[in-house]
N, C-alpha and C. Protein backbone atom coordinates (compact mmCIF):
# COMPACT_ATOMS: atom_id res chain seq x y z
N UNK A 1 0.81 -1.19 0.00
CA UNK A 1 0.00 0.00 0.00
C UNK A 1 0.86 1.26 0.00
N UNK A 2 1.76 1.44 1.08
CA UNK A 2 2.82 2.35 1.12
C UNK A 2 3.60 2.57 -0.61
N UNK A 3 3.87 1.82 -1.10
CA UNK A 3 4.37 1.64 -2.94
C UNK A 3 3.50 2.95 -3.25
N UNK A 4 2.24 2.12 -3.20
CA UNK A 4 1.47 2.39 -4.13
C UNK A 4 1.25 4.18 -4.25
N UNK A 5 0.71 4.91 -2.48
CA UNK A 5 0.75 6.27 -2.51
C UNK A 5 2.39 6.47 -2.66
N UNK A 6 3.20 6.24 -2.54
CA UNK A 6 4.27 6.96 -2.87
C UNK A 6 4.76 7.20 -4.84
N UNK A 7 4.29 6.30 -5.04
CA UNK A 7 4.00 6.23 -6.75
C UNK A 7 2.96 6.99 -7.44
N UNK A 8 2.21 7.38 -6.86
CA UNK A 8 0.92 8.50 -7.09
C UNK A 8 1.13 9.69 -6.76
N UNK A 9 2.31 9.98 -5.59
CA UNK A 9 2.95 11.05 -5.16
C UNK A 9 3.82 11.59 -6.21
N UNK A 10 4.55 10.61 -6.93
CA UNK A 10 5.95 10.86 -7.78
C UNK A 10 5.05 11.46 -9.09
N UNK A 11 4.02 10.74 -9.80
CA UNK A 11 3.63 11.18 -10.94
C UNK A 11 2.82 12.46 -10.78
N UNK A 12 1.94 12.93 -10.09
CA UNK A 12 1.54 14.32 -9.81
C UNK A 12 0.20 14.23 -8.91
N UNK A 13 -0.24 15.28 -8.31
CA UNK A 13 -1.21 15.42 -7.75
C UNK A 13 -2.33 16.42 -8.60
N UNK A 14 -3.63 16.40 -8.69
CA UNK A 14 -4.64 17.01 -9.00
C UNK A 14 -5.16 18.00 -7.72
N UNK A 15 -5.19 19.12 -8.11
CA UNK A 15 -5.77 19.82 -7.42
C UNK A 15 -7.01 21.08 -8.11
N UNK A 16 -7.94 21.43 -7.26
CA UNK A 16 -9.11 22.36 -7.82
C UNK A 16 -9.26 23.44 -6.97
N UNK A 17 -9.77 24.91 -7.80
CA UNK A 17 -9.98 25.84 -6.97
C UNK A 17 -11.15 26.67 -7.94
N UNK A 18 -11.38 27.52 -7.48
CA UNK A 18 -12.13 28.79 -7.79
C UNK A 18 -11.34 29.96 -8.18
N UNK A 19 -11.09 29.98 -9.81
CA UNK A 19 -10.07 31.83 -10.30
C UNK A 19 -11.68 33.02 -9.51
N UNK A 20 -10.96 34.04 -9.24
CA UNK A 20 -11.89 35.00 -9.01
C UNK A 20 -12.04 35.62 -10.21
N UNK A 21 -12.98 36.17 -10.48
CA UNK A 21 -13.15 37.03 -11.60
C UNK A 21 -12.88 38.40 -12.00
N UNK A 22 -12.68 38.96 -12.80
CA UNK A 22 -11.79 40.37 -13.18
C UNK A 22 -13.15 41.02 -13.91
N UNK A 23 -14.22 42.09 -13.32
CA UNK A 23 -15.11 41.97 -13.85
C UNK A 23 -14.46 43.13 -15.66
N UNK A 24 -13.26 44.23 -15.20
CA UNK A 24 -12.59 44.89 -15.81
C UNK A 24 -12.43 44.31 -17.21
N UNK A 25 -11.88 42.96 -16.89
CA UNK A 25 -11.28 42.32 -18.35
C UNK A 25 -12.12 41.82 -18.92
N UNK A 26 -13.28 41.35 -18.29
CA UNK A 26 -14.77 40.25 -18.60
C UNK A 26 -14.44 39.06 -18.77
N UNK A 27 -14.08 38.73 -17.30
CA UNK A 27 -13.29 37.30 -17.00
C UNK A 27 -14.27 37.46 -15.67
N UNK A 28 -15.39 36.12 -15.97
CA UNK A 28 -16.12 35.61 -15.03
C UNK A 28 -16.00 35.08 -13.97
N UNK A 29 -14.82 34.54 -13.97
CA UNK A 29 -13.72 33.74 -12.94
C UNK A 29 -14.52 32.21 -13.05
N UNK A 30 -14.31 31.58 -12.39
CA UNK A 30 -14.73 30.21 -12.52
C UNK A 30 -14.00 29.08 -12.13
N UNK A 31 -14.08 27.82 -12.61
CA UNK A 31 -13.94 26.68 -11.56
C UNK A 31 -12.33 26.73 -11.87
N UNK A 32 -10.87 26.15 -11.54
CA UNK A 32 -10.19 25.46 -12.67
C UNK A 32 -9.48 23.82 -11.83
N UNK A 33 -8.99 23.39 -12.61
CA UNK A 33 -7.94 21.89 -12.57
C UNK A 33 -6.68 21.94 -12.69
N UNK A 34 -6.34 21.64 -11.88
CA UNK A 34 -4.08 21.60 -12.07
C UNK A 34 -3.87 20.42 -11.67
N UNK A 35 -3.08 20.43 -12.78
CA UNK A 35 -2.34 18.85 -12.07
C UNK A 35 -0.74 19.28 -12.28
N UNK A 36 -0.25 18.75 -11.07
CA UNK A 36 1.12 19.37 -11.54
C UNK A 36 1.89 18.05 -10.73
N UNK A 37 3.48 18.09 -11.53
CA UNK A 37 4.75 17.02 -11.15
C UNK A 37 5.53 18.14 -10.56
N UNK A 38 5.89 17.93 -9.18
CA UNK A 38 6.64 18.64 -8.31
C UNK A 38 8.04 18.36 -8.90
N UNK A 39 8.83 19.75 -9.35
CA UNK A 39 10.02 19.85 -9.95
C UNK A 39 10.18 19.50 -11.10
N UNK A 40 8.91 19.86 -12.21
CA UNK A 40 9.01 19.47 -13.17
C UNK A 40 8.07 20.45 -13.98
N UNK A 41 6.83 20.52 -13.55
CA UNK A 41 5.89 21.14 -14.63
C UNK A 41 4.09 21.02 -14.47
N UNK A 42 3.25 21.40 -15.12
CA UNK A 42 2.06 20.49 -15.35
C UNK A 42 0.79 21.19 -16.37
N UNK A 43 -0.39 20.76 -15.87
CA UNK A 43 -1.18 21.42 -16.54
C UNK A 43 -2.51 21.83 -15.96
N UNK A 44 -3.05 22.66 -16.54
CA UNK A 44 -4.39 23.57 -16.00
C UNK A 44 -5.49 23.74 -17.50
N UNK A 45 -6.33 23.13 -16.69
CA UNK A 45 -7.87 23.53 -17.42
C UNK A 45 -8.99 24.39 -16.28
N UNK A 46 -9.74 24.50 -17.24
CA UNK A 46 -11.01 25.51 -17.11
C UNK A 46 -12.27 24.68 -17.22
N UNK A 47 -12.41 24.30 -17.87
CA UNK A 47 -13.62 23.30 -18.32
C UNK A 47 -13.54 22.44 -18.85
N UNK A 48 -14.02 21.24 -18.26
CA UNK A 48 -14.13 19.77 -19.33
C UNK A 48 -14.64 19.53 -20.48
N UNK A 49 -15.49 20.22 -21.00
CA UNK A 49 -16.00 20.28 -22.42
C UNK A 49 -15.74 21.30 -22.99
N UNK A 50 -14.22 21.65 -22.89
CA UNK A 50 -13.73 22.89 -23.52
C UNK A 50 -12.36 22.52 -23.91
N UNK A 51 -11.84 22.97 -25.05
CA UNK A 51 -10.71 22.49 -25.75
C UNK A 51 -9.37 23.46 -24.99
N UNK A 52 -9.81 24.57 -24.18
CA UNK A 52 -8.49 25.38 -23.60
C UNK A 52 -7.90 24.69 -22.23
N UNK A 53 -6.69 24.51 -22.50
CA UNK A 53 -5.65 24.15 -21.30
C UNK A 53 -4.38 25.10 -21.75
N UNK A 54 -3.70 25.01 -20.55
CA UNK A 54 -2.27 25.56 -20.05
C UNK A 54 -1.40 24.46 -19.72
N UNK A 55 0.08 24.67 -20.25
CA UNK A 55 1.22 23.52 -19.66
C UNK A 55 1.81 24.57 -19.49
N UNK A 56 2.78 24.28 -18.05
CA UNK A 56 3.72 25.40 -17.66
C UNK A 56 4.83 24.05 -16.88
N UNK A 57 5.92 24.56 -17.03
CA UNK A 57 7.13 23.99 -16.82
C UNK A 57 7.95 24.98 -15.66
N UNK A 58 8.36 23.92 -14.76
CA UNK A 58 9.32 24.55 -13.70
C UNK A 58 10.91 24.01 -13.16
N UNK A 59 10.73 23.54 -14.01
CA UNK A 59 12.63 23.12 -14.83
C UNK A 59 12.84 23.74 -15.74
N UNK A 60 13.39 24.93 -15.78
CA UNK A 60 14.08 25.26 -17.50
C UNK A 60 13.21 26.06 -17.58
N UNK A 61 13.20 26.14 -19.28
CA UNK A 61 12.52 27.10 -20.38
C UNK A 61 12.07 26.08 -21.03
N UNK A 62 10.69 27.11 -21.53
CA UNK A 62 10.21 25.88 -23.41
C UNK A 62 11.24 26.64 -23.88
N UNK A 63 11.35 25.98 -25.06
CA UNK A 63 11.89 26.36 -26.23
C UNK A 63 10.80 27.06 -27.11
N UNK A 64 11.11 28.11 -26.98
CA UNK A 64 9.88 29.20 -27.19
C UNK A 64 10.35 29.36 -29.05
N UNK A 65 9.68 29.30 -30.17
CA UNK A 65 9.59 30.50 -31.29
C UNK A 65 9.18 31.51 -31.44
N UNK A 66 9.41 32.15 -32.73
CA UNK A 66 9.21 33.23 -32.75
C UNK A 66 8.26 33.44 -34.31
N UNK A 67 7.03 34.48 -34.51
CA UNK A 67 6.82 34.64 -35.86
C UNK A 67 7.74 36.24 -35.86
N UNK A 68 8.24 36.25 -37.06
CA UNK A 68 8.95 37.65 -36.87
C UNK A 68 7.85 38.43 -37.40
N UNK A 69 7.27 38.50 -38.22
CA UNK A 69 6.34 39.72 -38.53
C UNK A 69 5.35 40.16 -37.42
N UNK A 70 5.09 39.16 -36.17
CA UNK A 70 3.89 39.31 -35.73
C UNK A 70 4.79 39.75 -34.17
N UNK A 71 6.17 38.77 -34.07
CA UNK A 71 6.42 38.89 -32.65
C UNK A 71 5.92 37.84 -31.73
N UNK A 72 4.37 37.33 -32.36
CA UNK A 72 4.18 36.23 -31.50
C UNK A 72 4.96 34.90 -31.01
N UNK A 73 5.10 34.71 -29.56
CA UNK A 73 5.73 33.57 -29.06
C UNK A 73 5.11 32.50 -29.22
N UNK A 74 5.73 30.93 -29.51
CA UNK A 74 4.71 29.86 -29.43
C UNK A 74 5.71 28.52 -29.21
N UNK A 75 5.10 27.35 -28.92
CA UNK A 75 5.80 26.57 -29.04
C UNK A 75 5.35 25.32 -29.74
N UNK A 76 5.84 23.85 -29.50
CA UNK A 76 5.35 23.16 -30.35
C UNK A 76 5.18 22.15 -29.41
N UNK A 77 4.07 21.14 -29.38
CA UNK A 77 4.30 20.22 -28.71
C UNK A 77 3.43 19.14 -29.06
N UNK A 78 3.28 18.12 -28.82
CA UNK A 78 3.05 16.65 -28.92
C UNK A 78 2.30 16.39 -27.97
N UNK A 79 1.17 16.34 -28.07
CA UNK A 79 0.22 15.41 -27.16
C UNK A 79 -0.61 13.97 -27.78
N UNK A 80 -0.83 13.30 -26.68
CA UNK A 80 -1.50 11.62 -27.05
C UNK A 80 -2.24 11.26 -25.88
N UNK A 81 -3.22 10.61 -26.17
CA UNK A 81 -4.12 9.64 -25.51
C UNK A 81 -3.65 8.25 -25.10
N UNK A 82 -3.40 7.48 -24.24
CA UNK A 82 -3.48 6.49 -24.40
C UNK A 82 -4.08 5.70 -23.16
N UNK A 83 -4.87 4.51 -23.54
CA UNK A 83 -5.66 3.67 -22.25
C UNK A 83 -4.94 3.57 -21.25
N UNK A 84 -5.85 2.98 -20.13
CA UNK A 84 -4.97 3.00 -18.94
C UNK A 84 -3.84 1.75 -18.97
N UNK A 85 -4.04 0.93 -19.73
CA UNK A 85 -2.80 -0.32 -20.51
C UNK A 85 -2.03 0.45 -20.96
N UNK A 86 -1.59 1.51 -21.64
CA UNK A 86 -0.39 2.00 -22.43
C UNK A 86 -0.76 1.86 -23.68
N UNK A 87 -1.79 2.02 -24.38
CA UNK A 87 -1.93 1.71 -25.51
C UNK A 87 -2.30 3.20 -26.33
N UNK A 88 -1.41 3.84 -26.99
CA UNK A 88 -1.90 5.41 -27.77
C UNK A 88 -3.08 4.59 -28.18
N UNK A 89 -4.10 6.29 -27.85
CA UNK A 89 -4.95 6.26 -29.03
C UNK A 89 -5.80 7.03 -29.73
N UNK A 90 -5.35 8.04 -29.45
CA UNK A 90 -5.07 9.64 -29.97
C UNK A 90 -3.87 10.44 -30.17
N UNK A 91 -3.28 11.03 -30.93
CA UNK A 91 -2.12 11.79 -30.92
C UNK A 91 -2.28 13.12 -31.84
N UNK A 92 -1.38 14.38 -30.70
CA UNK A 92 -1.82 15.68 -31.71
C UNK A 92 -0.46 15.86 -32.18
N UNK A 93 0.20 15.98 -32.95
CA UNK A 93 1.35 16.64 -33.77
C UNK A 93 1.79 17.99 -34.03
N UNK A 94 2.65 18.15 -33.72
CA UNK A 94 3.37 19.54 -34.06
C UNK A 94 1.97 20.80 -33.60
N UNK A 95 1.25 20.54 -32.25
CA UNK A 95 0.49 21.44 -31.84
C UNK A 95 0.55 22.67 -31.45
N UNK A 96 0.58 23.53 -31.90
CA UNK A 96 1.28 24.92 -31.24
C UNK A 96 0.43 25.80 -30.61
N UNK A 97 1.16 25.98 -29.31
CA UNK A 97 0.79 27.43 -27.89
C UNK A 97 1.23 28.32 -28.15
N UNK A 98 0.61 29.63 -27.66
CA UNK A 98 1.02 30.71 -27.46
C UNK A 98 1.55 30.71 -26.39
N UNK A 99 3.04 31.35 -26.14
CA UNK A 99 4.06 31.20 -25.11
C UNK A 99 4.07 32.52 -24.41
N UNK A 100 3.92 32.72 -22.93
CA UNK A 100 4.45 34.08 -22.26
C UNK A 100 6.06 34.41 -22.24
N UNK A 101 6.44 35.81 -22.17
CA UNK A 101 7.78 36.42 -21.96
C UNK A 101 8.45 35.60 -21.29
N UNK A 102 8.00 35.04 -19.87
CA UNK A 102 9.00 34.01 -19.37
C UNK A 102 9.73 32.75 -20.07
N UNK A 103 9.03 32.57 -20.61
CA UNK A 103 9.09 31.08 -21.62
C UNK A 103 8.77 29.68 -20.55
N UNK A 104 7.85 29.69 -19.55
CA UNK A 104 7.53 28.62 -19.03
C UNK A 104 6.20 28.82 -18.93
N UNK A 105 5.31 29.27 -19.24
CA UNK A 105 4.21 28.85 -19.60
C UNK A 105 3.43 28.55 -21.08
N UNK A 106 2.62 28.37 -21.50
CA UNK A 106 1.85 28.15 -22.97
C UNK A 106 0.91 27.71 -22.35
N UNK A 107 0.08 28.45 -23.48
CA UNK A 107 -1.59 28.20 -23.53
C UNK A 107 -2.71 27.74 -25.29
N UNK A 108 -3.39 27.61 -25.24
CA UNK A 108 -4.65 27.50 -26.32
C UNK A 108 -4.55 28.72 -26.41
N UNK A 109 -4.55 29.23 -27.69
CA UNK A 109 -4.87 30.75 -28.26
C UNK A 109 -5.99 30.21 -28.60
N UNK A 110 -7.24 30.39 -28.62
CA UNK A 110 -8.46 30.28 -28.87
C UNK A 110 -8.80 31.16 -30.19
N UNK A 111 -8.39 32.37 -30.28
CA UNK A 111 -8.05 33.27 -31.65
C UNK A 111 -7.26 32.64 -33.00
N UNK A 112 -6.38 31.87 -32.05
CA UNK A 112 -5.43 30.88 -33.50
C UNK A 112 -6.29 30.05 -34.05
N UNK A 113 -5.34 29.97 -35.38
CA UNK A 113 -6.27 29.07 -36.28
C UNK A 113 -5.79 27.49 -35.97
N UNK A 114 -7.09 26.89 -35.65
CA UNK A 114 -6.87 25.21 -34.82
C UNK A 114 -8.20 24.94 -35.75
N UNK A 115 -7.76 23.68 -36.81
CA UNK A 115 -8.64 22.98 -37.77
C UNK A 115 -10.10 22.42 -36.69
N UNK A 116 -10.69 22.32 -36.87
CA UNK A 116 -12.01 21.53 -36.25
C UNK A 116 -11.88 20.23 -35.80
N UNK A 117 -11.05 19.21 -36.60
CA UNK A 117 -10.56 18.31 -35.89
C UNK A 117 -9.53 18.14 -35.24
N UNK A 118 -8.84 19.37 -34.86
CA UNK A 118 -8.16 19.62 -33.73
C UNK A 118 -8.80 19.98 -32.44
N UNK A 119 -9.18 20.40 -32.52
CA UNK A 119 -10.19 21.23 -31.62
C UNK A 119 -11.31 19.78 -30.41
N UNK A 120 -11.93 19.29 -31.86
CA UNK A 120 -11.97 17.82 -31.35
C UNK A 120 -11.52 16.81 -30.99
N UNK A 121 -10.17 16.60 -31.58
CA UNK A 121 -9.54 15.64 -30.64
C UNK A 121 -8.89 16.26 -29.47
N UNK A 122 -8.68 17.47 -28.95
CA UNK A 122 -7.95 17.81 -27.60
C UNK A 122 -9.49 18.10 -26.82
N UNK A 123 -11.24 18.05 -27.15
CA UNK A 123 -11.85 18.20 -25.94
C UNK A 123 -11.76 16.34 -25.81
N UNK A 124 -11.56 15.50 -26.50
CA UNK A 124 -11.74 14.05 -26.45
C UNK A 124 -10.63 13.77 -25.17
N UNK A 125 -9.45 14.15 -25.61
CA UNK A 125 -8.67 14.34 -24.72
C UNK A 125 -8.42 14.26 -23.60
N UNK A 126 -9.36 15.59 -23.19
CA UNK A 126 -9.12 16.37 -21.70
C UNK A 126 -10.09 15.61 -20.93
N UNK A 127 -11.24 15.55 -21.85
CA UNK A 127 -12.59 14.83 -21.42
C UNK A 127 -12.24 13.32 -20.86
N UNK A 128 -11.54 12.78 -21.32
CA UNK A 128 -10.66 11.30 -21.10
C UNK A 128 -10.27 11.46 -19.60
N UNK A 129 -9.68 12.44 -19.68
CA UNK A 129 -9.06 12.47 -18.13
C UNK A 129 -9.84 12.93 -16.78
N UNK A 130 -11.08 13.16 -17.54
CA UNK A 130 -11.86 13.50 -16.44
C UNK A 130 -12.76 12.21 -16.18
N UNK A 131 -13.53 11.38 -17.41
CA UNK A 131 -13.81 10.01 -17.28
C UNK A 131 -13.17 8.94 -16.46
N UNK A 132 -11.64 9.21 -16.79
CA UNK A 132 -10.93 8.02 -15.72
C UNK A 132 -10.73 7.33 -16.96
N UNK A 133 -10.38 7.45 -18.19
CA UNK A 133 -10.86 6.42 -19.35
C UNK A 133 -9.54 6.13 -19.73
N UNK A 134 -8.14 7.51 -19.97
CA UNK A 134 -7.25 6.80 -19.98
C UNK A 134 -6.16 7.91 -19.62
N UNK A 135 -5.11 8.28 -19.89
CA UNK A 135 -3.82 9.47 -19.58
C UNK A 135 -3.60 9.89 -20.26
N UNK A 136 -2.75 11.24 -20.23
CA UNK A 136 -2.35 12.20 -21.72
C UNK A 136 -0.90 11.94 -21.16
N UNK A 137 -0.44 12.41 -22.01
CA UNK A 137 1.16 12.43 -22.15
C UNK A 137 1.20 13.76 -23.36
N UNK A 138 2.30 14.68 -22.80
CA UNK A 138 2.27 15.66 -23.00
C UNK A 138 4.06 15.88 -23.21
N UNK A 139 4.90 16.28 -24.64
CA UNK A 139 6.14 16.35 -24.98
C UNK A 139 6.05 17.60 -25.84
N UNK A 140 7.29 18.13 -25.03
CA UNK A 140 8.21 19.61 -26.37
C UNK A 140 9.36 19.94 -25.38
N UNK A 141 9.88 20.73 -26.26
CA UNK A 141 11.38 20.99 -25.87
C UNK A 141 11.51 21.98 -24.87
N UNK A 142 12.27 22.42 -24.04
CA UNK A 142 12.84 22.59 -23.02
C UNK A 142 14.45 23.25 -23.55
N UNK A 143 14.63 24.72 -23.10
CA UNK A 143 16.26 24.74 -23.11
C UNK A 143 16.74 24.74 -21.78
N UNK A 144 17.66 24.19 -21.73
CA UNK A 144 18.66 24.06 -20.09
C UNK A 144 17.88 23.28 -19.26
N UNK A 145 16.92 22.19 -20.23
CA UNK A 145 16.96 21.02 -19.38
C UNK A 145 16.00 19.79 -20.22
N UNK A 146 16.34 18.38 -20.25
CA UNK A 146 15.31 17.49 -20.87
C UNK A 146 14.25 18.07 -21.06
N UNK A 147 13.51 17.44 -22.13
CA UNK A 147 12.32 17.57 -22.89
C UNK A 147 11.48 18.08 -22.07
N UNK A 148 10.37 18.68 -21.65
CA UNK A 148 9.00 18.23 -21.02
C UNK A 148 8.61 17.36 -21.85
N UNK A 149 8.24 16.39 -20.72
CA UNK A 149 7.77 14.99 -20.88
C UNK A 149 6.73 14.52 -19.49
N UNK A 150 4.99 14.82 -19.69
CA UNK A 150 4.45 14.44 -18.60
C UNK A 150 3.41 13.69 -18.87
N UNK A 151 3.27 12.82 -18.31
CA UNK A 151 1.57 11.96 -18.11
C UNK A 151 1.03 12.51 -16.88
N UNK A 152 -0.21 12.67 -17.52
CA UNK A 152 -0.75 13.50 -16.64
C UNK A 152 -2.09 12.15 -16.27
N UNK A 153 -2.23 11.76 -14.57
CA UNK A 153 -3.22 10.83 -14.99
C UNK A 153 -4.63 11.72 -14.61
N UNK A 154 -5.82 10.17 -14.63
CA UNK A 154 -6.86 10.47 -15.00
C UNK A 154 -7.31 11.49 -13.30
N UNK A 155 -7.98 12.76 -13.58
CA UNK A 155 -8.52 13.10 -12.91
C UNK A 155 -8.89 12.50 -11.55
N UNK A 156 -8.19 12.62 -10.22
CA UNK A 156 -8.57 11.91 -9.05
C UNK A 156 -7.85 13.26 -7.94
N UNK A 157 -8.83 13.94 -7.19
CA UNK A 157 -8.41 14.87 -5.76
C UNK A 157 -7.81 13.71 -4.99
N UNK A 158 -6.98 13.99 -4.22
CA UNK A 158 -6.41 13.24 -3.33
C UNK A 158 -7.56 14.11 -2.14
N UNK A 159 -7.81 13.23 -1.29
CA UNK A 159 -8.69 14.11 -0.27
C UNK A 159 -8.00 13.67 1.19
């Protein structure tokens, strides 16, 4: 038993809160989800039937680009589905975030152009992890340190 929480400890914890709202910006505030790997990184949603999440890294830097005409930051990254066996069974390719000045966070530009079946396979996704149905695994580059590389599992508060 002892294994077992200490192995649930190592891969990350889920946690939930309430953002307050900014009535200024017309940000309602609302529920959100973090799951994060202590000394490593993680991720944050807003809603389960919504295609926007955040990965932020706390080792290193992403490896941030650049568009030069626009200035916009972004990065690239690799996400997949796979059952709770290890078996992919979804994968997004060469997905790209909009990156902050720091270079450790990225988000869903919701404004960017994301095909429709993109859009659909990352709420299938997120939605997965809230079912319990199977894990994401989440990869891109990192300068001044290994890849980010996280499985994030299925939705569970430690209480």
């Amino acid at each position: 038993m002892v294994v077992v929480a200490m192995t649930a400890n190592a891969q990350g914890t889920w946690t939930s809160g309430t953002r307050e709202g900014d009535e200024l910006k017309g940000d309602n505030g609302g529920p959100y989800y973090r799951y994060e790997i202590e000394n490593n990184g993680g991720l944050v949603l807003w809603d389960w039937n919504d295609w926007a999440f955040k990965i932020f890294t706390t080792k290193g830097e992403f490896d941030v680009w650049y568009y030069q005409n626009s200035g916009f930051r972004y990065i690239r990254i690799t996400m997949g589905l796979y059952t709770l066996d290890g078996k992919l069974t979804e994968k997004l390719d060469v997905l790209e975030l909009a990156a902050d000045h720091t270079h450790k966070e990225a988000w869903i530009n919701k404004k960017g152009l994301y095909y429709p079946s993109t859009r659909k396979k990352i709420k299938k996704i997120l939605r997965a992890l809230k079912s319990g149905e199977g894990y994401v695994r989440v990869v891109c580059a990192r300068k001044g340190a290994e890849d980010f590389d996280i499985k994030i599992t299925p939705y569970n508060l430690q209480e």
